[in-house]
C-alpha atoms as a PDB file:
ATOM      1  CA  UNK A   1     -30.890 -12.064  35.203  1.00  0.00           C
ATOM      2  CA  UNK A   2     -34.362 -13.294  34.893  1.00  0.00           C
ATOM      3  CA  UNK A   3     -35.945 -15.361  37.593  1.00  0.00           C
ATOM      4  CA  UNK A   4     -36.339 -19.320  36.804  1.00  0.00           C
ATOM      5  CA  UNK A   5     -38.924 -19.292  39.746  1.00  0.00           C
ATOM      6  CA  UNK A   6     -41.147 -16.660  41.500  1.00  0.00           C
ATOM      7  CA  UNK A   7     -43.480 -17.018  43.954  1.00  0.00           C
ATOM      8  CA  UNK A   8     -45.967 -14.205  44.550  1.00  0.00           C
ATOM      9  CA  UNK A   9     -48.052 -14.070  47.826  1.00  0.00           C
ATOM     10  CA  UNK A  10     -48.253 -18.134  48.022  1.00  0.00           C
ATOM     11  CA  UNK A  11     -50.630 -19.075  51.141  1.00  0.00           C
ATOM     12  CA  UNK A  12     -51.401 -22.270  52.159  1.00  0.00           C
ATOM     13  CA  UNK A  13     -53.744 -23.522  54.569  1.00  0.00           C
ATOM     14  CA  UNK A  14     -55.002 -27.296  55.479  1.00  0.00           C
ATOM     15  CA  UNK A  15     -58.332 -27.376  57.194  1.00  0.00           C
ATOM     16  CA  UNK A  16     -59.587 -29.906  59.823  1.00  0.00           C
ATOM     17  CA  UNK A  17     -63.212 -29.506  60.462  1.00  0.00           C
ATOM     18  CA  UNK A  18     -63.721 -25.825  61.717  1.00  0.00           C
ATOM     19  CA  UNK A  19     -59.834 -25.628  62.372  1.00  0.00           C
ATOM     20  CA  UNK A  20     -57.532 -23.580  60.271  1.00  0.00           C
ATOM     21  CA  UNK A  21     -53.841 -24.537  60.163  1.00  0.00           C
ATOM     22  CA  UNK A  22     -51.703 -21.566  58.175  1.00  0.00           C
ATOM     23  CA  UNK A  23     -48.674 -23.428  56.727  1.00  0.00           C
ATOM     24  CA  UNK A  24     -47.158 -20.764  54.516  1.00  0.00           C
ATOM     25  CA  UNK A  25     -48.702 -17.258  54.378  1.00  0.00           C
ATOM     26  CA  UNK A  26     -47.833 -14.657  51.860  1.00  0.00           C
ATOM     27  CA  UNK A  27     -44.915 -15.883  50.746  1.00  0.00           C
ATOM     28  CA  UNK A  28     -42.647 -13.941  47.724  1.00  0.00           C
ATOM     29  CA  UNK A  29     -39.708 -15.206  46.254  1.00  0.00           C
ATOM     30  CA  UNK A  30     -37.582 -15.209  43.271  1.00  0.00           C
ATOM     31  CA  UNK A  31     -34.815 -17.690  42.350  1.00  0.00           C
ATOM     32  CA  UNK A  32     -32.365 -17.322  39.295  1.00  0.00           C
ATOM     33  CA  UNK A  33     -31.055 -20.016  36.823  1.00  0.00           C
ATOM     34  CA  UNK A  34     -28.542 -21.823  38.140  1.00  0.00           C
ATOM     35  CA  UNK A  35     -28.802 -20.755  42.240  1.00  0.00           C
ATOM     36  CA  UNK A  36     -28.266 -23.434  45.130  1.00  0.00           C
ATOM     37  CA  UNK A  37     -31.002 -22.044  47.709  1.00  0.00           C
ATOM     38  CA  UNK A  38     -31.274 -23.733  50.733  1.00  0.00           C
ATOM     39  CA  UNK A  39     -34.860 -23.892  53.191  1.00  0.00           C
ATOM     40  CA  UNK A  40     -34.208 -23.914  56.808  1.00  0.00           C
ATOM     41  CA  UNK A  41     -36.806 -24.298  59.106  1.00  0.00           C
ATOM     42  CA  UNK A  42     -38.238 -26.605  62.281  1.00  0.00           C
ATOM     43  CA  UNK A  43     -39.928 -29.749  61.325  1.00  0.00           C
ATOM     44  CA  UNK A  44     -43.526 -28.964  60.307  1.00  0.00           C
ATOM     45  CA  UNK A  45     -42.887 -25.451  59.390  1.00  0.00           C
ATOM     46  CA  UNK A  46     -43.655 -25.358  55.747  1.00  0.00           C
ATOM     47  CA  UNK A  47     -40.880 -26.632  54.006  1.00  0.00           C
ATOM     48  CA  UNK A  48     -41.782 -29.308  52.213  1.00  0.00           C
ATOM     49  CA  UNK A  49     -45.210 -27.805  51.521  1.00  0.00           C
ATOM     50  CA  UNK A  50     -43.454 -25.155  49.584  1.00  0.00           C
ATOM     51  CA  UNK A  51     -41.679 -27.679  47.550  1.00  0.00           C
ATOM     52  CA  UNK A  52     -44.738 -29.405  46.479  1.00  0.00           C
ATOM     53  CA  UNK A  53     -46.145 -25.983  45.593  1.00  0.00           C
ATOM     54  CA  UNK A  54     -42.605 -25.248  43.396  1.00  0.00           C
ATOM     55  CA  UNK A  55     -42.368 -28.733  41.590  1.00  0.00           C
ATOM     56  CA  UNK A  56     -46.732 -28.663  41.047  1.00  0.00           C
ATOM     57  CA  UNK A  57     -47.397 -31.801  43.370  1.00  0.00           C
ATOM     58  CA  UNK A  58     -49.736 -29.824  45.385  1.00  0.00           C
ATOM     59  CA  UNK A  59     -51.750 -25.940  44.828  1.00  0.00           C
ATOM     60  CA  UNK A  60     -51.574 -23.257  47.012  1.00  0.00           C
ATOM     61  CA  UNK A  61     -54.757 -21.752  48.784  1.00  0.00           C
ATOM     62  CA  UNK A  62     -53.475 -18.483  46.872  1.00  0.00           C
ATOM     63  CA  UNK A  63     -51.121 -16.530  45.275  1.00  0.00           C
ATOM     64  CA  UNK A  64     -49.066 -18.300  42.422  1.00  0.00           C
ATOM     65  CA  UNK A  65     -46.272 -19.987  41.730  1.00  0.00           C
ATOM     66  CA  UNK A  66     -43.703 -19.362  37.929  1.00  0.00           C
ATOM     67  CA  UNK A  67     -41.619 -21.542  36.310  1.00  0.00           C
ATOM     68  CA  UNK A  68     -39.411 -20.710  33.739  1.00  0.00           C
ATOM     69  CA  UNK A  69     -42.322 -18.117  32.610  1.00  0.00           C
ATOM     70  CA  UNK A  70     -45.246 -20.966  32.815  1.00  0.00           C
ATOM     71  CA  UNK A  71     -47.627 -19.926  35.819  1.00  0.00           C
ATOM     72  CA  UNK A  72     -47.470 -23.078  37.690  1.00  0.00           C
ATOM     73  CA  UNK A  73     -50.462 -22.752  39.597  1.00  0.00           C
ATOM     74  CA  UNK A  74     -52.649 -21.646  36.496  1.00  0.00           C
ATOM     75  CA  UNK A  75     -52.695 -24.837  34.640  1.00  0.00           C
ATOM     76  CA  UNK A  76     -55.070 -27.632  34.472  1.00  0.00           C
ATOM     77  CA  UNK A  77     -54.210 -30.775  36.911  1.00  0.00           C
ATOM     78  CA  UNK A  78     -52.883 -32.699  33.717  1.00  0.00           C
ATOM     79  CA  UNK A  79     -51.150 -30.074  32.247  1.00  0.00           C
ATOM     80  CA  UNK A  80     -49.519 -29.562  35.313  1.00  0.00           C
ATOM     81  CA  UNK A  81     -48.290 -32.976  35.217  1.00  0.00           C
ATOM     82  CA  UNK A  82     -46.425 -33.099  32.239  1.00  0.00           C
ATOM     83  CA  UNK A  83     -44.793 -30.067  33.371  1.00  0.00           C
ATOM     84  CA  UNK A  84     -43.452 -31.521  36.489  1.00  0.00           C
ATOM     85  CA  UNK A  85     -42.400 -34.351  34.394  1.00  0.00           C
ATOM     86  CA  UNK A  86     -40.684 -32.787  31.857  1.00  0.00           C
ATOM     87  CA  UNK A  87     -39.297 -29.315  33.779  1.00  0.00           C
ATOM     88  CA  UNK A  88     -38.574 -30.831  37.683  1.00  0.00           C
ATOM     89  CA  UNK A  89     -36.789 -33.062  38.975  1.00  0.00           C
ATOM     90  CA  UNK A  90     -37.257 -34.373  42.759  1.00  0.00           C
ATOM     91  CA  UNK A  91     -34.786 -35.879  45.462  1.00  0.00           C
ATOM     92  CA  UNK A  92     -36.776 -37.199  48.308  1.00  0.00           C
ATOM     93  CA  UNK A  93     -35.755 -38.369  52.183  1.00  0.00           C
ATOM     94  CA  UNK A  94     -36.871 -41.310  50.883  1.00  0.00           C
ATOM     95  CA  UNK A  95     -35.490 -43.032  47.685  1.00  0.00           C
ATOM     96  CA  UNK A  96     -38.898 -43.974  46.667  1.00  0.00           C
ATOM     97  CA  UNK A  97     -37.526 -46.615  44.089  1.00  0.00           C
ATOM     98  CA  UNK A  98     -39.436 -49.082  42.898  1.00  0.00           C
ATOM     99  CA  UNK A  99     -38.213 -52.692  43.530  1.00  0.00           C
ATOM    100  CA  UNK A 100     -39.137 -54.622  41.164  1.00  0.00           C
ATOM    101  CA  UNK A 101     -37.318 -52.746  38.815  1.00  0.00           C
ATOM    102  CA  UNK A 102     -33.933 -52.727  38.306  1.00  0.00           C
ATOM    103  CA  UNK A 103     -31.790 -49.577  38.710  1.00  0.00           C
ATOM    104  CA  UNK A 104     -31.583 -48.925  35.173  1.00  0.00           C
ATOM    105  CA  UNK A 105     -35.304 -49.480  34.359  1.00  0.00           C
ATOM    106  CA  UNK A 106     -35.828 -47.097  37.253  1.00  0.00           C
ATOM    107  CA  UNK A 107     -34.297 -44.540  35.850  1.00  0.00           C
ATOM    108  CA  UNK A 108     -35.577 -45.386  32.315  1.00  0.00           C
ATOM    109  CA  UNK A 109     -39.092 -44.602  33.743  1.00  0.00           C
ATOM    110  CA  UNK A 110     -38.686 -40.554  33.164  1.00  0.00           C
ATOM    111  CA  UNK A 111     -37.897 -40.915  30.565  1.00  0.00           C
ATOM    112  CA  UNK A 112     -40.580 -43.122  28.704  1.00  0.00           C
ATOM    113  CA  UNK A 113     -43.640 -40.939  30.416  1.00  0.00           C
ATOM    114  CA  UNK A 114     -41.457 -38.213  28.551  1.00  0.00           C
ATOM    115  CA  UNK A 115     -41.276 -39.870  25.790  1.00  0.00           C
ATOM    116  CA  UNK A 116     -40.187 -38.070  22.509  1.00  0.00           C
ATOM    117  CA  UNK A 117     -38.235 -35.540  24.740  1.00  0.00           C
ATOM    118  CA  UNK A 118     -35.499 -36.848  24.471  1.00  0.00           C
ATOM    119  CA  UNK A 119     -33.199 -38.557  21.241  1.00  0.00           C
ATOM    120  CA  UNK A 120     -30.378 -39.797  23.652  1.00  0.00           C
ATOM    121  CA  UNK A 121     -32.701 -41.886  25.975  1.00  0.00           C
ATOM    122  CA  UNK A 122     -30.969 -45.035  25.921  1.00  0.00           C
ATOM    123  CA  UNK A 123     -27.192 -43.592  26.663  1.00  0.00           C
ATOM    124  CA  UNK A 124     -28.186 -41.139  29.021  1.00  0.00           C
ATOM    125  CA  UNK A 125     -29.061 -43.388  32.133  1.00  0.00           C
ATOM    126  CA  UNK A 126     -25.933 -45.504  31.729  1.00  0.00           C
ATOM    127  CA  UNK A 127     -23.566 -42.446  31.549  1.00  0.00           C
ATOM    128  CA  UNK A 128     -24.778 -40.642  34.469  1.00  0.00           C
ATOM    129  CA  UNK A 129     -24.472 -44.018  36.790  1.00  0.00           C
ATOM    130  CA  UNK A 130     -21.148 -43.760  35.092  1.00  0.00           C
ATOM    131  CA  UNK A 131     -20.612 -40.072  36.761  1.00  0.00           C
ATOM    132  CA  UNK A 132     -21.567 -41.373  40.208  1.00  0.00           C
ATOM    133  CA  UNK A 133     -19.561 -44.216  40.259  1.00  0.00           C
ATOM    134  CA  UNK A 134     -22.362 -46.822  39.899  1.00  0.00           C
ATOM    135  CA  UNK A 135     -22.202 -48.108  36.361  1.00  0.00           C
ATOM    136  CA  UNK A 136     -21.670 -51.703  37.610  1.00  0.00           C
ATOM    137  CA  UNK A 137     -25.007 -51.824  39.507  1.00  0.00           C
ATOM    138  CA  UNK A 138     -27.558 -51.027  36.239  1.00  0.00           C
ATOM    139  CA  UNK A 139     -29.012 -54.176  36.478  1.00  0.00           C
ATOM    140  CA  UNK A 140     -29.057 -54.687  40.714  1.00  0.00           C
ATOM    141  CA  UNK A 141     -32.623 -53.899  42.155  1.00  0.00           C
ATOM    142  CA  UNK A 142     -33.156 -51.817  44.942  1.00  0.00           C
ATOM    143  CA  UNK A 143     -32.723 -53.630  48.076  1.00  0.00           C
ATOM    144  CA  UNK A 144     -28.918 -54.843  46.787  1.00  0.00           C
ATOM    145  CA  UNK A 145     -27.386 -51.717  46.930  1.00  0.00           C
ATOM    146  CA  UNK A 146     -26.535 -49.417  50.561  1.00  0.00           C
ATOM    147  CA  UNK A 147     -28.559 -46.416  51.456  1.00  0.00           C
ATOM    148  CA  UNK A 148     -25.996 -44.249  49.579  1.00  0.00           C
ATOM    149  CA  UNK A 149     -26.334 -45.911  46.744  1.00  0.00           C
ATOM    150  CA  UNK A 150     -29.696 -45.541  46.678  1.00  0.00           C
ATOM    151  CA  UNK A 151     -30.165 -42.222  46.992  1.00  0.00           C
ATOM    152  CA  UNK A 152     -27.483 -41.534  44.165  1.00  0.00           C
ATOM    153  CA  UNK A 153     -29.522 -43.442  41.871  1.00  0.00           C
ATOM    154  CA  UNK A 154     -32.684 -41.134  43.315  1.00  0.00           C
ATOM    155  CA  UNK A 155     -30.431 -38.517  42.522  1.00  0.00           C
ATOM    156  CA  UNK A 156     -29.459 -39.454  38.599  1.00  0.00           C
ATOM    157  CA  UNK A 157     -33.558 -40.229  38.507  1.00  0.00           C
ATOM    158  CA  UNK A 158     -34.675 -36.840  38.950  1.00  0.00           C
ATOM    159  CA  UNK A 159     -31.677 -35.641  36.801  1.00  0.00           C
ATOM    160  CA  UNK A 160     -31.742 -37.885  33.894  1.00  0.00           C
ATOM    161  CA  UNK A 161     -34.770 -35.858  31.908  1.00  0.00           C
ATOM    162  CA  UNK A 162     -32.496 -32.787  32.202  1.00  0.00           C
ATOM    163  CA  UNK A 163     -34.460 -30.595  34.588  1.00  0.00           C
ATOM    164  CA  UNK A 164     -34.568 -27.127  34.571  1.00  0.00           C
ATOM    165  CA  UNK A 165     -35.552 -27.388  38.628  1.00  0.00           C
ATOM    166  CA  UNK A 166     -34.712 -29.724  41.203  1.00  0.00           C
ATOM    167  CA  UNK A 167     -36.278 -29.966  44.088  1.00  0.00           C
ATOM    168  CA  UNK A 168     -34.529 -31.799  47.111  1.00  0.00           C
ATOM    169  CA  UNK A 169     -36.207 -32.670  50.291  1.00  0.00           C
ATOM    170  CA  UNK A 170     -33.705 -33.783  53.202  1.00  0.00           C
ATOM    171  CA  UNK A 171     -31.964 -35.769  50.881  1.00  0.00           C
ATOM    172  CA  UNK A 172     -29.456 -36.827  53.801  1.00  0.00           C
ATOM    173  CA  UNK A 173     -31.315 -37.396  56.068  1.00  0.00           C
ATOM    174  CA  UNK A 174     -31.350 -40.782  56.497  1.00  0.00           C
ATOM    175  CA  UNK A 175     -27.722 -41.469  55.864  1.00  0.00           C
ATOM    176  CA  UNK A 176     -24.880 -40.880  58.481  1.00  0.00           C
ATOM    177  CA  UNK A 177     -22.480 -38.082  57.775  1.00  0.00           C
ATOM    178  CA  UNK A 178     -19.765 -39.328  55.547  1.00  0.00           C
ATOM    179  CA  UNK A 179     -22.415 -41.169  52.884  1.00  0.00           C
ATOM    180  CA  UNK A 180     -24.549 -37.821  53.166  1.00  0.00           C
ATOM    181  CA  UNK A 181     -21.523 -36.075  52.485  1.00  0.00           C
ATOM    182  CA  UNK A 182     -20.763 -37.789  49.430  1.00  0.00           C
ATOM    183  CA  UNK A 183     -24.432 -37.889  48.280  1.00  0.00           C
ATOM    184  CA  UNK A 184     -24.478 -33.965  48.536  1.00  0.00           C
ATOM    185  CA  UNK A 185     -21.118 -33.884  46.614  1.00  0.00           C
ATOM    186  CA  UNK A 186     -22.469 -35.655  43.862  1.00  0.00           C
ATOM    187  CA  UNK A 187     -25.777 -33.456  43.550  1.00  0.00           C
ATOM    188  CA  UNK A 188     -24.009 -30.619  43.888  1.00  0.00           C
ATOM    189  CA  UNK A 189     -21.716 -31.493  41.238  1.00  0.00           C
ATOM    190  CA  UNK A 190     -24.645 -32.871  39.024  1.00  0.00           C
ATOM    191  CA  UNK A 191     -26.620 -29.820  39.428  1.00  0.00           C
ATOM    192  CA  UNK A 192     -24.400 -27.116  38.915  1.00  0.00           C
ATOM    193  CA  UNK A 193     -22.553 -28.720  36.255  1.00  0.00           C
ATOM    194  CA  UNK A 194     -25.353 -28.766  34.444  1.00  0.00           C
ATOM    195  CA  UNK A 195     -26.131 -24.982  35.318  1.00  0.00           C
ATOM    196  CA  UNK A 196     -29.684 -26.463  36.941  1.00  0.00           C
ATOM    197  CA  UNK A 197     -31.185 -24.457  39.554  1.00  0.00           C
ATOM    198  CA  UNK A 198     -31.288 -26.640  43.136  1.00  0.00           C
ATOM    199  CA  UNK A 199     -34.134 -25.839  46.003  1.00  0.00           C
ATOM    200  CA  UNK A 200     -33.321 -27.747  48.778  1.00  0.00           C
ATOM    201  CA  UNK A 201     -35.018 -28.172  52.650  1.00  0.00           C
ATOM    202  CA  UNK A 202     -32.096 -29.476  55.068  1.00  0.00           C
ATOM    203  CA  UNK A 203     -31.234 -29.367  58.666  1.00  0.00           C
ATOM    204  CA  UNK A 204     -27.638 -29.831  57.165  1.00  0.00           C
ATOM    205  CA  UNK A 205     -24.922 -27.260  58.342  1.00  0.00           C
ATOM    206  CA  UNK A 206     -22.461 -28.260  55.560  1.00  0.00           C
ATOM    207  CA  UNK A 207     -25.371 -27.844  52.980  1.00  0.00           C
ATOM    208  CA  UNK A 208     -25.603 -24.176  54.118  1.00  0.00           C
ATOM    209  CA  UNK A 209     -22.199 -23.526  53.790  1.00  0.00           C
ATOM    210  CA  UNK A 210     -22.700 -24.444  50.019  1.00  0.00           C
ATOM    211  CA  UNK A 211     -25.359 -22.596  49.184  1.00  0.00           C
ATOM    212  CA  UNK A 212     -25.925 -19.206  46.926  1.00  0.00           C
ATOM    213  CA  UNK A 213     -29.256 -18.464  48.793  1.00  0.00           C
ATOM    214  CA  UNK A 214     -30.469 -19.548  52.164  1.00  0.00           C
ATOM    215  CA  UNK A 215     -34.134 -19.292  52.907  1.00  0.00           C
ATOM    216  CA  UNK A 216     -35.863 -20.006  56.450  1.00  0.00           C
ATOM    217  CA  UNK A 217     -39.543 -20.110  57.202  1.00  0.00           C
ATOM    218  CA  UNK A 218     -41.116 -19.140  60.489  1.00  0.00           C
ATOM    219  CA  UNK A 219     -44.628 -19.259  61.546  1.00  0.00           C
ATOM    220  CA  UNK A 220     -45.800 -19.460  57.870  1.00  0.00           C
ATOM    221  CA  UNK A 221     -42.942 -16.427  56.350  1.00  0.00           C
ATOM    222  CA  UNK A 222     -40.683 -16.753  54.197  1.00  0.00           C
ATOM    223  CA  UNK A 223     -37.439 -14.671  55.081  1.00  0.00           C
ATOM    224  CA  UNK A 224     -33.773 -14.641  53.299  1.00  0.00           C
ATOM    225  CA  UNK A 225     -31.169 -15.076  55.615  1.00  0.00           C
ATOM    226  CA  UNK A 226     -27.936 -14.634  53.195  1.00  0.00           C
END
């Protein structure tokens, strides 16, 4: 099966004044459609960084980085936007929702800077709220609904453009155990029912047990541990 994403020989280093700090150092992978990989790894030691460099938020120092055949890294800082925005989808610690915006117009907002994408624009926010049990709070804002409820809603907004790649970032993190529980089962069953490929950093021992791939990275390498 062909790879959705490769990574080949992806460095990245931050510089403070004279001072060198190696954050990921000649890493290769490859991930195929429809995987669950998981990123282990101590806070600090790369992962998010990596994810930035998968979903195009941030360029490596070298090496490259392929989606879906498109060579991430080689395109201009525009063109690597509407990428993101039209191929990637991202789950953060951190809903990152706007408030002043109700939950439907939050998740309308994908799809207007994708606009023309997509003919079922309208329907497709309200029946994936539907799927994850919050059709009744379209029109709430933010700060009405619980923690888990706001990260589904995170969840249907980096889903509702149809992704080929999502990229999740401790999305439990900030929840206790049953509510992360039930956030995982419902990206989980988003994801792979759509056949989407999921990348995801976690500390989480139950999100290991579900995954096709688990990664870790130490001191800046990138090693497969299943």
């Amino acid at each position: 099966m062909e790879a959705l994403v490769e990574v080949r020989g992806l460095t990245k280093v931050y510089r403070e004044g004279d001072v060198e700090h190696v954050v990921l150092r000649d890493v290769d992978a490859v991930i195929r459609p429809g995987e669950f990989a998981v990123l282990l790894g101590r806070s600090g030691s790369g992962k998010s960084t990596l994810l930035n460099l998968l979903g195009g938020i941030d360029v490596p120092t070298a090496g490259e980085v392929i989606v879906d055949g498109t060579s991430v890294t080689a395109l201009s800082e525009r063109a690597r936007t509407l990428f993101r925005r039209r191929h990637i989808g991202f789950v953060f610690q951190f809903f990152n929702l706007i408030s002043t915006l109700t939950v439907e117009e939050n998740l309308r907002l994908p799809l207007e800077l994708n606009a023309g994408t997509r003919q079922d624009g309208a329907r497709r926010p309200r029946d994936l709220l539907e799927l994850v049990g919050l059709a009744d709070r379209a029109q709430s804002f933010p700060d009405r609904l619980s923690g888990g409820e706001q990260q589904r809603v995170a969840i249907v907004r980096a889903l509702v453009h149809d992704p080929l790649l999502i990229l999740a970032d401790e999305p439990t993190g900030n929840l206790d155990l049953e509510t992360g529980r039930q956030v995982l089962d419902v990206l989980d069953h988003l994801a792979r029912g759509a056949g989407r490929t999921l990348v995801m950093a976690t500390h989480s021992r139950e999100v290991i047990g579900r995954a096709d791939r688990i990664f870790a990275i130490d001191r800046g390498r990138l090693v497969e541990t299943s």
